[in-house]
N, C-alpha and C. Protein backbone atom coordinates (compact mmCIF):
# COMPACT_ATOMS: atom_id res chain seq x y z
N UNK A 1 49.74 28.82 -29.14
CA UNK A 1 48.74 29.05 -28.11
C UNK A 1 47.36 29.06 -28.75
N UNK A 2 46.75 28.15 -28.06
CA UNK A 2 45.30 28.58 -28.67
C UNK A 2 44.16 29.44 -28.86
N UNK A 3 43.41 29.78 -29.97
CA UNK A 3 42.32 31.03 -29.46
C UNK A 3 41.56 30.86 -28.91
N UNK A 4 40.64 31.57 -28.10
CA UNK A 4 40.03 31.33 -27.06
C UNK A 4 38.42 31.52 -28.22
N UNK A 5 37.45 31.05 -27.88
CA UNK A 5 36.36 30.97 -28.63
C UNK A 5 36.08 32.82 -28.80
N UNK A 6 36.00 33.31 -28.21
CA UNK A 6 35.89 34.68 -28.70
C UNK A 6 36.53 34.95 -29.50
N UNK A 7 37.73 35.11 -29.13
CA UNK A 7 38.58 35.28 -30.32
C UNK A 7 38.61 34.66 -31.84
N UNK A 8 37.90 33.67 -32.04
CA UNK A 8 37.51 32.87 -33.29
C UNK A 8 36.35 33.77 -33.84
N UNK A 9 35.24 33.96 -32.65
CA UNK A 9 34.36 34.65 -32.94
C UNK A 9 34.31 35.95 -33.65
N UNK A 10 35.32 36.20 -33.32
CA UNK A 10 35.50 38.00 -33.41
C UNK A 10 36.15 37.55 -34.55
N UNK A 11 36.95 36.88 -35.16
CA UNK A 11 37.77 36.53 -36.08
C UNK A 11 36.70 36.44 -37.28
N UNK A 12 35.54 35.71 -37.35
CA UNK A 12 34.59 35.14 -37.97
C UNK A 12 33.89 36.74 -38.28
N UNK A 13 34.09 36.92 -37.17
CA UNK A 13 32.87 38.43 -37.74
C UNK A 13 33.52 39.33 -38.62
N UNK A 14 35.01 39.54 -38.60
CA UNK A 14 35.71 40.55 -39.32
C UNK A 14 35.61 40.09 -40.60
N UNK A 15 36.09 38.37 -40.88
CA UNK A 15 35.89 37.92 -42.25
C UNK A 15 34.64 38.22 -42.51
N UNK A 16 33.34 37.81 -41.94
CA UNK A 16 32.16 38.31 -42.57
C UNK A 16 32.23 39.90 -43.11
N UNK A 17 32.61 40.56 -42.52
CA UNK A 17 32.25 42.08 -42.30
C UNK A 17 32.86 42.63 -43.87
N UNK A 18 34.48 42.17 -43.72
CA UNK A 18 35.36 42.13 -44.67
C UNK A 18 34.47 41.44 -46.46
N UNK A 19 33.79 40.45 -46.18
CA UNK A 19 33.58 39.87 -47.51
C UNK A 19 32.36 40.84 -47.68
N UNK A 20 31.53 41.06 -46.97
CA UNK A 20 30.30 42.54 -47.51
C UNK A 20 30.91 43.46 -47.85
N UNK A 21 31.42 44.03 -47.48
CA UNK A 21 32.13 45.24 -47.66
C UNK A 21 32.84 45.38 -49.10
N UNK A 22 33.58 44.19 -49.41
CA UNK A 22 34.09 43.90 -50.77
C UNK A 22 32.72 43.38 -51.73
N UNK A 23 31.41 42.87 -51.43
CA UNK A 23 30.88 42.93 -52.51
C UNK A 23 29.85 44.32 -52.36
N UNK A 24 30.00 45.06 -51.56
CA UNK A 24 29.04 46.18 -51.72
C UNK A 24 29.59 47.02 -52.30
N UNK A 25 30.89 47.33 -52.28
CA UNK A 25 31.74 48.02 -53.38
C UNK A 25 31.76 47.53 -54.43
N UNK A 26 31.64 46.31 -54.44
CA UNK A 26 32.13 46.21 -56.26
C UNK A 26 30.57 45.97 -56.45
N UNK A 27 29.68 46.03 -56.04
CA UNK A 27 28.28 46.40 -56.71
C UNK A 27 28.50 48.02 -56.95
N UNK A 28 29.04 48.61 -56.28
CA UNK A 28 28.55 49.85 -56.40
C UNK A 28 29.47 50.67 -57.50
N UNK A 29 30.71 50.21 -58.22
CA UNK A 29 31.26 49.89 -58.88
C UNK A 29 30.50 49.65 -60.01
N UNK A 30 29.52 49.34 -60.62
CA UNK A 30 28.84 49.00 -61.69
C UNK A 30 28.31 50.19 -62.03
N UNK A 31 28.08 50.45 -63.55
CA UNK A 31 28.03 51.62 -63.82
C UNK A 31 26.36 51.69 -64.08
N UNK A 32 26.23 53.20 -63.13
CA UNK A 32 24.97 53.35 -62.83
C UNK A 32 24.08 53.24 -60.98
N UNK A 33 25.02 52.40 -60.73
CA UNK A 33 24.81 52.09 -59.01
C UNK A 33 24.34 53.72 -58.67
N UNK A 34 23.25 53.23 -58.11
CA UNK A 34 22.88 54.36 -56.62
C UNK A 34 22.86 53.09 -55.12
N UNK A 35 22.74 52.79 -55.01
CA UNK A 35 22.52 51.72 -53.85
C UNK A 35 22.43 50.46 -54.00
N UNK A 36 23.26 49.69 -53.16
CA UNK A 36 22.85 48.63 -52.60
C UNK A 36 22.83 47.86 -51.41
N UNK A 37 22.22 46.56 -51.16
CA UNK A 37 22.24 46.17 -50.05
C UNK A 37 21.91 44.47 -49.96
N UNK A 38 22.35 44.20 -48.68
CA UNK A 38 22.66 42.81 -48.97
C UNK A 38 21.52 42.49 -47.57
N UNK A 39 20.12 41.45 -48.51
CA UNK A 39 19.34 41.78 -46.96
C UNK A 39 18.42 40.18 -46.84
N UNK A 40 18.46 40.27 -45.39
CA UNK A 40 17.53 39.12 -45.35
C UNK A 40 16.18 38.52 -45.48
N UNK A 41 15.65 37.74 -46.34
CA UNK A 41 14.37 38.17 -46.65
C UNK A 41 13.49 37.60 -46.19
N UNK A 42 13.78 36.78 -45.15
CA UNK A 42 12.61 36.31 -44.01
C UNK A 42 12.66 36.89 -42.77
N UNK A 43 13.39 37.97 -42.38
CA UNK A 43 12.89 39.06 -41.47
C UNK A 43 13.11 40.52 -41.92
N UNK A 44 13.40 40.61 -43.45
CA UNK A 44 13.40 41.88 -44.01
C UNK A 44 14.68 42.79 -43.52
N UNK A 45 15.70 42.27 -42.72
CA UNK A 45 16.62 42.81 -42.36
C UNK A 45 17.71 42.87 -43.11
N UNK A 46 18.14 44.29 -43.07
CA UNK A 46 19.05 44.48 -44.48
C UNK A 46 21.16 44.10 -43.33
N UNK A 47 21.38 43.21 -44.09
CA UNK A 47 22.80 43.22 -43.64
C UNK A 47 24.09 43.74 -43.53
N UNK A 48 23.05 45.18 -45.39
CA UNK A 48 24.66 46.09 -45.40
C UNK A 48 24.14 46.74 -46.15
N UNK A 49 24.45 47.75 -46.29
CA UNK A 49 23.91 48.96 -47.09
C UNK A 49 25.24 49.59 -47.82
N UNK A 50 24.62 49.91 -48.93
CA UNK A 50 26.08 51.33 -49.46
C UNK A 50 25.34 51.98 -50.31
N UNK A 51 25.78 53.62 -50.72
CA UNK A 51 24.39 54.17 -51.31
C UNK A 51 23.22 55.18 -50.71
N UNK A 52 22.90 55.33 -51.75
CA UNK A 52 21.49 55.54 -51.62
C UNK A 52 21.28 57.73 -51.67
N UNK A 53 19.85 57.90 -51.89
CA UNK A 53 20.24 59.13 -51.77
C UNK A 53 19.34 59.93 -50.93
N UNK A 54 19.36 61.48 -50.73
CA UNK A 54 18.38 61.60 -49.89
C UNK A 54 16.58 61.35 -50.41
N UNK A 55 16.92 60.99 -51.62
CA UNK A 55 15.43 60.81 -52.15
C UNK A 55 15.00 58.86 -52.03
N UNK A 56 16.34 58.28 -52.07
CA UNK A 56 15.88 57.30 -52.23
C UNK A 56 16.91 56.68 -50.60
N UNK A 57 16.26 55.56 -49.59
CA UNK A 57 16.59 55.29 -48.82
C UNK A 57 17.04 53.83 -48.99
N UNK A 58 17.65 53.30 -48.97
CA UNK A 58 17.89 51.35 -49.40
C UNK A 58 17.49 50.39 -48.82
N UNK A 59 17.84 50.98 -47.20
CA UNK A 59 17.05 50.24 -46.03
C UNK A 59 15.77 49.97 -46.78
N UNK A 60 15.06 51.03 -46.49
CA UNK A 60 13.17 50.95 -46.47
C UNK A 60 13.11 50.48 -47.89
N UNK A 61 13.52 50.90 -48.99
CA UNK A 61 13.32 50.15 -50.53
C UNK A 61 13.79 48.59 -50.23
N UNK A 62 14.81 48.10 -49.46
CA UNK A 62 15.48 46.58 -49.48
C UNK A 62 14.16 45.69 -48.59
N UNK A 63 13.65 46.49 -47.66
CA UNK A 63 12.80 45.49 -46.35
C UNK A 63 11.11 45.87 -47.37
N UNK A 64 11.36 46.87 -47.97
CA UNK A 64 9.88 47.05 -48.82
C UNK A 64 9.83 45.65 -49.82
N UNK A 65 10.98 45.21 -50.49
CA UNK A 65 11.40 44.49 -51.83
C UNK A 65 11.20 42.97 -51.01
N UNK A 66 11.32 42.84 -49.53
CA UNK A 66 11.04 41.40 -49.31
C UNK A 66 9.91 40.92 -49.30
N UNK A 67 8.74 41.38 -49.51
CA UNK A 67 7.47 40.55 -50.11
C UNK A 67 7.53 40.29 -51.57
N UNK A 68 8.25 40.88 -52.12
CA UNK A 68 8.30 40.70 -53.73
C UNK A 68 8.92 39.46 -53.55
N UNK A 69 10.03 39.41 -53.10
CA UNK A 69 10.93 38.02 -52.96
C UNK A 69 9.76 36.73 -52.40
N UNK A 70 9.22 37.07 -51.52
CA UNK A 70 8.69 35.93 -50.75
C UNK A 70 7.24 35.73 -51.89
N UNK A 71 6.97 36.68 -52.44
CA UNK A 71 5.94 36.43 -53.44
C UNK A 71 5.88 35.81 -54.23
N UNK A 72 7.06 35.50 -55.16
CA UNK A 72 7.52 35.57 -56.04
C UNK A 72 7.70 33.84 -56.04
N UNK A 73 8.62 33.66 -54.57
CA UNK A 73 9.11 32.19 -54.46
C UNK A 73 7.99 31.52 -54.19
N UNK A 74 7.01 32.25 -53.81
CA UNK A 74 5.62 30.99 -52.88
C UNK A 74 5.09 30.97 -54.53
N UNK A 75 5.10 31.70 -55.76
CA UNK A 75 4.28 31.42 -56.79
C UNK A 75 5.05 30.32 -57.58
N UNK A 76 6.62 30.39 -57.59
CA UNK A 76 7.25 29.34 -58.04
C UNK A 76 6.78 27.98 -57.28
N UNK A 77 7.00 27.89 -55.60
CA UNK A 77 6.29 26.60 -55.02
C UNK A 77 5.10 26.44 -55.69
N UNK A 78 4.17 27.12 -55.44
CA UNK A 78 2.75 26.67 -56.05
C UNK A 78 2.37 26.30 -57.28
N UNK A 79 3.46 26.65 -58.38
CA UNK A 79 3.32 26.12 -59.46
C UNK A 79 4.11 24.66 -59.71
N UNK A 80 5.07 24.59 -58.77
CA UNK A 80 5.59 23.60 -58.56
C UNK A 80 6.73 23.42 -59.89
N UNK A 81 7.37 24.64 -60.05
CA UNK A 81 8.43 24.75 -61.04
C UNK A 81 9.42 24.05 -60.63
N UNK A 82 10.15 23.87 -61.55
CA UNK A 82 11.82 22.94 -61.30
C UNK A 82 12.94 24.48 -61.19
N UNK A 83 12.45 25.35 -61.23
CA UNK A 83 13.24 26.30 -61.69
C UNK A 83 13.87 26.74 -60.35
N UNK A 84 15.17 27.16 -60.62
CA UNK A 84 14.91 28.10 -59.43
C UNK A 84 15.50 30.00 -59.85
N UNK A 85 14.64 30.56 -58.59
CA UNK A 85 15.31 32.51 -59.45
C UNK A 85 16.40 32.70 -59.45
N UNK A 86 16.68 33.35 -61.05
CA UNK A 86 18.24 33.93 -60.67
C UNK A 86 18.11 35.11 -60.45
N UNK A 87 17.12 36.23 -60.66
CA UNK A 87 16.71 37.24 -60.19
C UNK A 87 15.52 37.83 -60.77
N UNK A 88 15.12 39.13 -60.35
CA UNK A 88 13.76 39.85 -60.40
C UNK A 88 14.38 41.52 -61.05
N UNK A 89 13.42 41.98 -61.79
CA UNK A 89 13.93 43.22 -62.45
C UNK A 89 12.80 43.87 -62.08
N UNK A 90 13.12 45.09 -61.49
CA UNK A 90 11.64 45.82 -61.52
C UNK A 90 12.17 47.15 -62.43
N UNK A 91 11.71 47.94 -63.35
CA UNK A 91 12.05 48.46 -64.30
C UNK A 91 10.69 50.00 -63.46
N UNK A 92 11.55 50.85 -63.66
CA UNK A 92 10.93 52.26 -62.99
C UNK A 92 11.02 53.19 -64.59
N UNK A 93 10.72 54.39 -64.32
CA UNK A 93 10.76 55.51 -65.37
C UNK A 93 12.37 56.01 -65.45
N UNK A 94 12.95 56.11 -64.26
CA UNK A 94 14.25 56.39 -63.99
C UNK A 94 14.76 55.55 -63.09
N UNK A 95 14.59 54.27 -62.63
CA UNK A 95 15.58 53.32 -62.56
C UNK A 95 15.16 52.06 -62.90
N UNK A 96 16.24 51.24 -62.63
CA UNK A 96 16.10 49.53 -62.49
C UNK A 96 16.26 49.40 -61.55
N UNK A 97 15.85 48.30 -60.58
CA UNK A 97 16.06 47.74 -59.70
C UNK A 97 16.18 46.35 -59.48
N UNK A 98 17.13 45.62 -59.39
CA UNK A 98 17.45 44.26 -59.50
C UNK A 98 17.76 43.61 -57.81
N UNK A 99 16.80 42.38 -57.72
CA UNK A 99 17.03 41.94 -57.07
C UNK A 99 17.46 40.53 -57.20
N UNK A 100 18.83 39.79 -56.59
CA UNK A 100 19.02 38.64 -56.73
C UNK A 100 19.53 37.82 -55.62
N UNK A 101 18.50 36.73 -55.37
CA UNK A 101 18.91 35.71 -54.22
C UNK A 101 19.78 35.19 -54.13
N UNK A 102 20.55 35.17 -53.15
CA UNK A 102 21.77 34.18 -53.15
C UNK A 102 21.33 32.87 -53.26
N UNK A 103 22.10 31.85 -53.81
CA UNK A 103 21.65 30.57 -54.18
C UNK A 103 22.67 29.46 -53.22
N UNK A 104 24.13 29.96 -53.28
CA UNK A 104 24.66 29.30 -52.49
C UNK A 104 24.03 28.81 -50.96
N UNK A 105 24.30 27.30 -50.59
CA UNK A 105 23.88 27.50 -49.29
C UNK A 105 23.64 28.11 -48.22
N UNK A 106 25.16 28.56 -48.25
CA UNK A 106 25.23 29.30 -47.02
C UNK A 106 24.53 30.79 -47.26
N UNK A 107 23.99 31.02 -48.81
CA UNK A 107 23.19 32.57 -48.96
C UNK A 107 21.89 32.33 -48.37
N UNK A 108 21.26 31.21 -48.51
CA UNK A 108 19.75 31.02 -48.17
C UNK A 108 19.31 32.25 -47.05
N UNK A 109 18.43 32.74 -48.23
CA UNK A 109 17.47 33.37 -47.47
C UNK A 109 17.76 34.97 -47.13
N UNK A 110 18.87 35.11 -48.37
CA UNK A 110 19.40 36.32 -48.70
C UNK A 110 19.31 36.68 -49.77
N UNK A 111 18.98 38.01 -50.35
CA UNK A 111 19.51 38.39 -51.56
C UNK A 111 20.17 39.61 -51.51
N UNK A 112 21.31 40.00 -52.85
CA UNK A 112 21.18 41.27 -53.03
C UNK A 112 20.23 42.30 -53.80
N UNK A 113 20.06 43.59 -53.07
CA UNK A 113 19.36 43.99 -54.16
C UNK A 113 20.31 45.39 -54.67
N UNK A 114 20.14 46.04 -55.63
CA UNK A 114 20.87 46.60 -56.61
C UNK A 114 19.98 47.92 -57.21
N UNK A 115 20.14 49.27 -56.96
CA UNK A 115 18.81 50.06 -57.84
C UNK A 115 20.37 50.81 -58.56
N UNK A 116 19.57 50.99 -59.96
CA UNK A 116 20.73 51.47 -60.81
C UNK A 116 20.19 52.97 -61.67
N UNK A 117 21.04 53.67 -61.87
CA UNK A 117 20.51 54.88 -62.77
C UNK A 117 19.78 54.35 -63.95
N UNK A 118 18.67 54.43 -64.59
CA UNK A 118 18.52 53.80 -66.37
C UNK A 118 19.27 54.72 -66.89
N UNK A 119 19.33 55.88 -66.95
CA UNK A 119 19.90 56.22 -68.34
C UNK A 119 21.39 55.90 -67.98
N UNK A 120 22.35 55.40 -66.86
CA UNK A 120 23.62 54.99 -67.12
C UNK A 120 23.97 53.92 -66.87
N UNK A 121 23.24 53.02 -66.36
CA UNK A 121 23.21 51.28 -66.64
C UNK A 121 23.06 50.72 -67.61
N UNK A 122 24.12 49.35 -67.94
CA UNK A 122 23.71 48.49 -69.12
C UNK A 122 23.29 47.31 -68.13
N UNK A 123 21.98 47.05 -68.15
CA UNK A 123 20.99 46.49 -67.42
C UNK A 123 21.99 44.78 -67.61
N UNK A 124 22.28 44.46 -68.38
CA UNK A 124 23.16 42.93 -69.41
C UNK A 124 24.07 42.81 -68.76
N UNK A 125 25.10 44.03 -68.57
CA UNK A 125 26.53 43.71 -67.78
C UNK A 125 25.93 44.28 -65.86
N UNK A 126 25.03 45.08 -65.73
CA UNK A 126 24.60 44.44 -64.37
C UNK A 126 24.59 43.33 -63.75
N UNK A 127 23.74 42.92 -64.60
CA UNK A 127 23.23 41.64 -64.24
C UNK A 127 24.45 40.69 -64.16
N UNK A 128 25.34 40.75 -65.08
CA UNK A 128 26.39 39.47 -65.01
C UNK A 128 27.44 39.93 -64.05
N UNK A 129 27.83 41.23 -63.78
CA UNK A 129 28.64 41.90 -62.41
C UNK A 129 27.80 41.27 -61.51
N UNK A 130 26.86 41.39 -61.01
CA UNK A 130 25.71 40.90 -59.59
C UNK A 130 25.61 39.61 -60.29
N UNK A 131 25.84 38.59 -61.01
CA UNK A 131 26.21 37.28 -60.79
C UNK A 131 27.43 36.77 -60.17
N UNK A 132 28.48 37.53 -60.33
CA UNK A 132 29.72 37.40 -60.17
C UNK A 132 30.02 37.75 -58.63
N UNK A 133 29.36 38.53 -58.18
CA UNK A 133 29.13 39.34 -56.72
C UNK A 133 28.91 37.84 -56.10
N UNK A 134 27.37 37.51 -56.31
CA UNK A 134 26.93 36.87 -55.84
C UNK A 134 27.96 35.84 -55.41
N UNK A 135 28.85 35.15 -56.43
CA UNK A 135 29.71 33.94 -56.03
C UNK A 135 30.41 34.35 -55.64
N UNK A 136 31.09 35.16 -55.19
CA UNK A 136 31.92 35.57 -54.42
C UNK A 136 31.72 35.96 -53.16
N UNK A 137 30.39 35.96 -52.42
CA UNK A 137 29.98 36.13 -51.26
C UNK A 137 29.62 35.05 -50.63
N UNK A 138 30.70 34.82 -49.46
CA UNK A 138 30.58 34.11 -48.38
C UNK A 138 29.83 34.30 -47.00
N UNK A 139 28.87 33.69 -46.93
CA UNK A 139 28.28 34.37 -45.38
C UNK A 139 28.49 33.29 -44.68
């Protein structure tokens, strides 16, 4: 019997829901995680949150972090680099904060971003866990 388009729909949304959910855990899984979130950076809308504390909020830090992104890429256009980002580090007194764009197609116009304890992050194996995230996220 066939599914009826809703039913595909609804089908589609659980797999989406399902594949965030598995990379917001295994970001958060990295040693040092306080938050992350998986957000869009041409309307600043965050897609998933996990984290965060009452001092630090992820939402408002993730939709604050999308001018950095959009900054960042209009200086690459304007220089007219071949490059493209694999991510952005912003380095605090007591944290890191890593942000990285999805590159896959279907990521356009997403990144994750990532704020980590410093004194219990190895900033090196972050970074290559949130590479690994990254390919593994299907949107």
């Amino acid at each position: 019997m066939p599914r009826s388009p809703r039913t595909e729909e609804r089908s589609a949304e659980a797999a989406l829901s399902n594949t965030l959910d598995i990379a917001l855990k295994s970001a958060m899984n990295i040693d040092g995680a306080i938050a992350v979130a998986l957000v869009d950076y041409t309307s600043g809308m965050t897609l998933g949150t996990l984290g965060g504390t009452p001092d630090f909020d992820i939402t408002v830090a993730a939709a604050g972090n999308t001018d950095v992104v959009r900054a960042k890429l209009r200086a690459i256009d304007l220089l007219g680099l071949p490059d493209r980002m694999e991510d952005i580090l912003i380095t605090l007194e007591s944290q890191y904060h890593l942000i990285r764009p999805l590159q896959s197609a279907n990521g356009h116009g997403l990144f994750l971003y990532l704020a980590l304890a410093k004194s219990r992050a190895n900033l090196a194996l972050a970074r290559h866990h949130l590479r690994g995230i990254e390919e593994n996220v299907k949107i």
